[in-house]
Protein backbone atom coordinates (compact mmCIF):
# COMPACT_ATOMS: atom_id res chain seq x y z
CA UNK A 1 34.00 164.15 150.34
CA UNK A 2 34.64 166.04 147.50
CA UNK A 3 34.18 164.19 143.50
CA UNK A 4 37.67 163.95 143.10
CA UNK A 5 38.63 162.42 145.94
CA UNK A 6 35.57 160.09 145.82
CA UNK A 7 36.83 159.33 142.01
CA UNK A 8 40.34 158.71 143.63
CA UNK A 9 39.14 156.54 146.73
CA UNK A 10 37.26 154.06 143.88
CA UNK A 11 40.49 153.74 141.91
CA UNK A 12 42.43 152.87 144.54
CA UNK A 13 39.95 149.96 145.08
CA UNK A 14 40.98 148.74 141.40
CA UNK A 15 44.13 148.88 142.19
CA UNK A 16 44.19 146.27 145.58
CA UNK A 17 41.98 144.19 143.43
CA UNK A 18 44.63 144.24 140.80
CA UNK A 19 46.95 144.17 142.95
CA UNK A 20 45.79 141.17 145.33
CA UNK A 21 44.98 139.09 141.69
CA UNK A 22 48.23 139.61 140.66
CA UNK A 23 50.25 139.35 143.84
CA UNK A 24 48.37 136.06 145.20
CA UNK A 25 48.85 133.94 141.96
CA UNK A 26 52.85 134.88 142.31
CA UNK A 27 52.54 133.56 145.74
CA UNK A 28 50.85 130.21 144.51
CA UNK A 29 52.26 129.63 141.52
CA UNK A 30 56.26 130.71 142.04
CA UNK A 31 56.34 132.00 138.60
CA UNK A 32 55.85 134.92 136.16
CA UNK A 33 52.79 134.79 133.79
CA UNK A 34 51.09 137.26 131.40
CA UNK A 35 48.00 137.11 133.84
CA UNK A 36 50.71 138.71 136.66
CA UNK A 37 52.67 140.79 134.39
CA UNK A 38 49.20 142.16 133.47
CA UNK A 39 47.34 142.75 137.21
CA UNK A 40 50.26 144.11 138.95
CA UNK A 41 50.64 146.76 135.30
CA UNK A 42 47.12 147.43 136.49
CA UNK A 43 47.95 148.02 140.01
CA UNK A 44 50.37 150.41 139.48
CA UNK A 45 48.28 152.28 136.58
CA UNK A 46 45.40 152.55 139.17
CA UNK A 47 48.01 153.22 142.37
CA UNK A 48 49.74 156.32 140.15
CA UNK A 49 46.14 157.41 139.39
CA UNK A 50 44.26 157.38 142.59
CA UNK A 51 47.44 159.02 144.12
CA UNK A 52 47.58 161.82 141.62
CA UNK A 53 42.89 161.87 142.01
CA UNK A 54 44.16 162.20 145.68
CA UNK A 55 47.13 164.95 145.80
CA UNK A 56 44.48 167.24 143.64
CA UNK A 57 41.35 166.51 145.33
CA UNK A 58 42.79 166.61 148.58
CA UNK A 59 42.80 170.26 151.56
CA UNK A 60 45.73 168.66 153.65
CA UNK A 61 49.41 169.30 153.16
CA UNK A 62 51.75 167.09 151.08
CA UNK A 63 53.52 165.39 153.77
CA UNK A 64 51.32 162.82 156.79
CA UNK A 65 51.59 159.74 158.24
CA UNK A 66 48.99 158.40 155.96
CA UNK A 67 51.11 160.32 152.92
CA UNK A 68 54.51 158.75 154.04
CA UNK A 69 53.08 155.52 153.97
CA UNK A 70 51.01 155.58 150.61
CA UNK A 71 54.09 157.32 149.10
CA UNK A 72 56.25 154.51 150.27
CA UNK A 73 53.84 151.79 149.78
CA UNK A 74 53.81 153.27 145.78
CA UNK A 75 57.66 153.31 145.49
CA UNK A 76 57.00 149.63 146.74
CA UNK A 77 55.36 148.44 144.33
CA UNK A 78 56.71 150.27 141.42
CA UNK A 79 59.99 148.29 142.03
CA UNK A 80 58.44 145.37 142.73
CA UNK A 81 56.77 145.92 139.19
CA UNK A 82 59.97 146.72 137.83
CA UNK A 83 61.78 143.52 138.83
CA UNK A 84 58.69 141.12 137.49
CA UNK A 85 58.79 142.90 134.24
CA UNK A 86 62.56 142.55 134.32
CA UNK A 87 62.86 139.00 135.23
CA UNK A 88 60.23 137.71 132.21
CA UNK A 89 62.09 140.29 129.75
CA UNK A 90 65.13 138.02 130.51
CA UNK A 91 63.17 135.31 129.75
CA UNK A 92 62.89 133.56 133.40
CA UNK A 93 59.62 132.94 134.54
CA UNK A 94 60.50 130.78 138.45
CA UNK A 95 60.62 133.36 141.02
CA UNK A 96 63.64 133.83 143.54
CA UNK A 97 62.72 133.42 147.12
CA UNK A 98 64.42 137.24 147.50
CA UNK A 99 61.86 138.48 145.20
CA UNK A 100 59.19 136.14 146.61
CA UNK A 101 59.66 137.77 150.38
CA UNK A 102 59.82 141.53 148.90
CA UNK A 103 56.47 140.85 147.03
CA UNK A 104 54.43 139.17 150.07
CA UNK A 105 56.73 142.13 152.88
CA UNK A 106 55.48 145.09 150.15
CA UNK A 107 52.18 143.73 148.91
CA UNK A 108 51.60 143.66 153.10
CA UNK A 109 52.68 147.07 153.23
CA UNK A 110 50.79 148.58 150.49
CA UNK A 111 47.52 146.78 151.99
CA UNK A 112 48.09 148.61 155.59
CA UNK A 113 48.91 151.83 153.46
CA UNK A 114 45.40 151.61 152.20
CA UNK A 115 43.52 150.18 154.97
CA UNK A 116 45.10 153.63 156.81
CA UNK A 117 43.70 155.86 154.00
CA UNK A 118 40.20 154.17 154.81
CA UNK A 119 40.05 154.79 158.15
CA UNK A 120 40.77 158.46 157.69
CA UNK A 121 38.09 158.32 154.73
CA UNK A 122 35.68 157.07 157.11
CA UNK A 123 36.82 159.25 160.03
CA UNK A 124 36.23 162.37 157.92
CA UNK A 125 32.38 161.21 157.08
CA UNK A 126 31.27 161.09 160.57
């Protein structure tokens, strides 16, 4: 595995950490603090990042299972970021249940995006 991808596979790390910090104190808690506002920023920084580390670093075409998925998964979570940020811009800090369900459904789906992207890791070491 080339540097860049390596670089790319650790940064995606930071970004389920952020991620899972961020998304699992929503889930308790029903409500928008700086501590979430601040993880899931993180997890998208980190997301963007380790996708762009692993476009560059990468031999295989633009378009795969695994790529449809991560790509997806991203787009996920950048609107899921999006609405947080919105919601405590206007002030409101309780949760809907709509945007309660979308978090857990796309959190879920970013987490099989990049358990996918490990296995093919892994299958390409041995």
């Amino acid at each position: 595995m080339n540097s860049i991808l390596m670089l790319g596979s650790g940064v995606v790390t930071l970004a389920l950490i952020f991620y899972s910090i961020a998304v699992i104190t929503e889930q308790k808690r029903r409500i928008i603090t700086p501590v979430i506002l601040i993880f899931i920023s993180l997890g998208l920084f980190s997301d963007i990042l380790s996708t762009l580390l692993m476009i560059i670093g990468s031999n295989y075409k633009f378009i795969s299972f695994h790529g449809v998925l991560g790509y997806s998964a991203l787009a996920g979570m950048l609107i899921d970021t999006v609405m947080i940020w919105k919601l405590r811009l206007k002030k409101q800090s309780a949760v809907s249940s709509k945007l309660h369900l979308y978090t857990r459904i796309v959190y879920i789906w970013w987490v099989l995006a990049y358990i996918s992207g490990s296995v093919i890791g892994m299958m390409h070491l041995y």
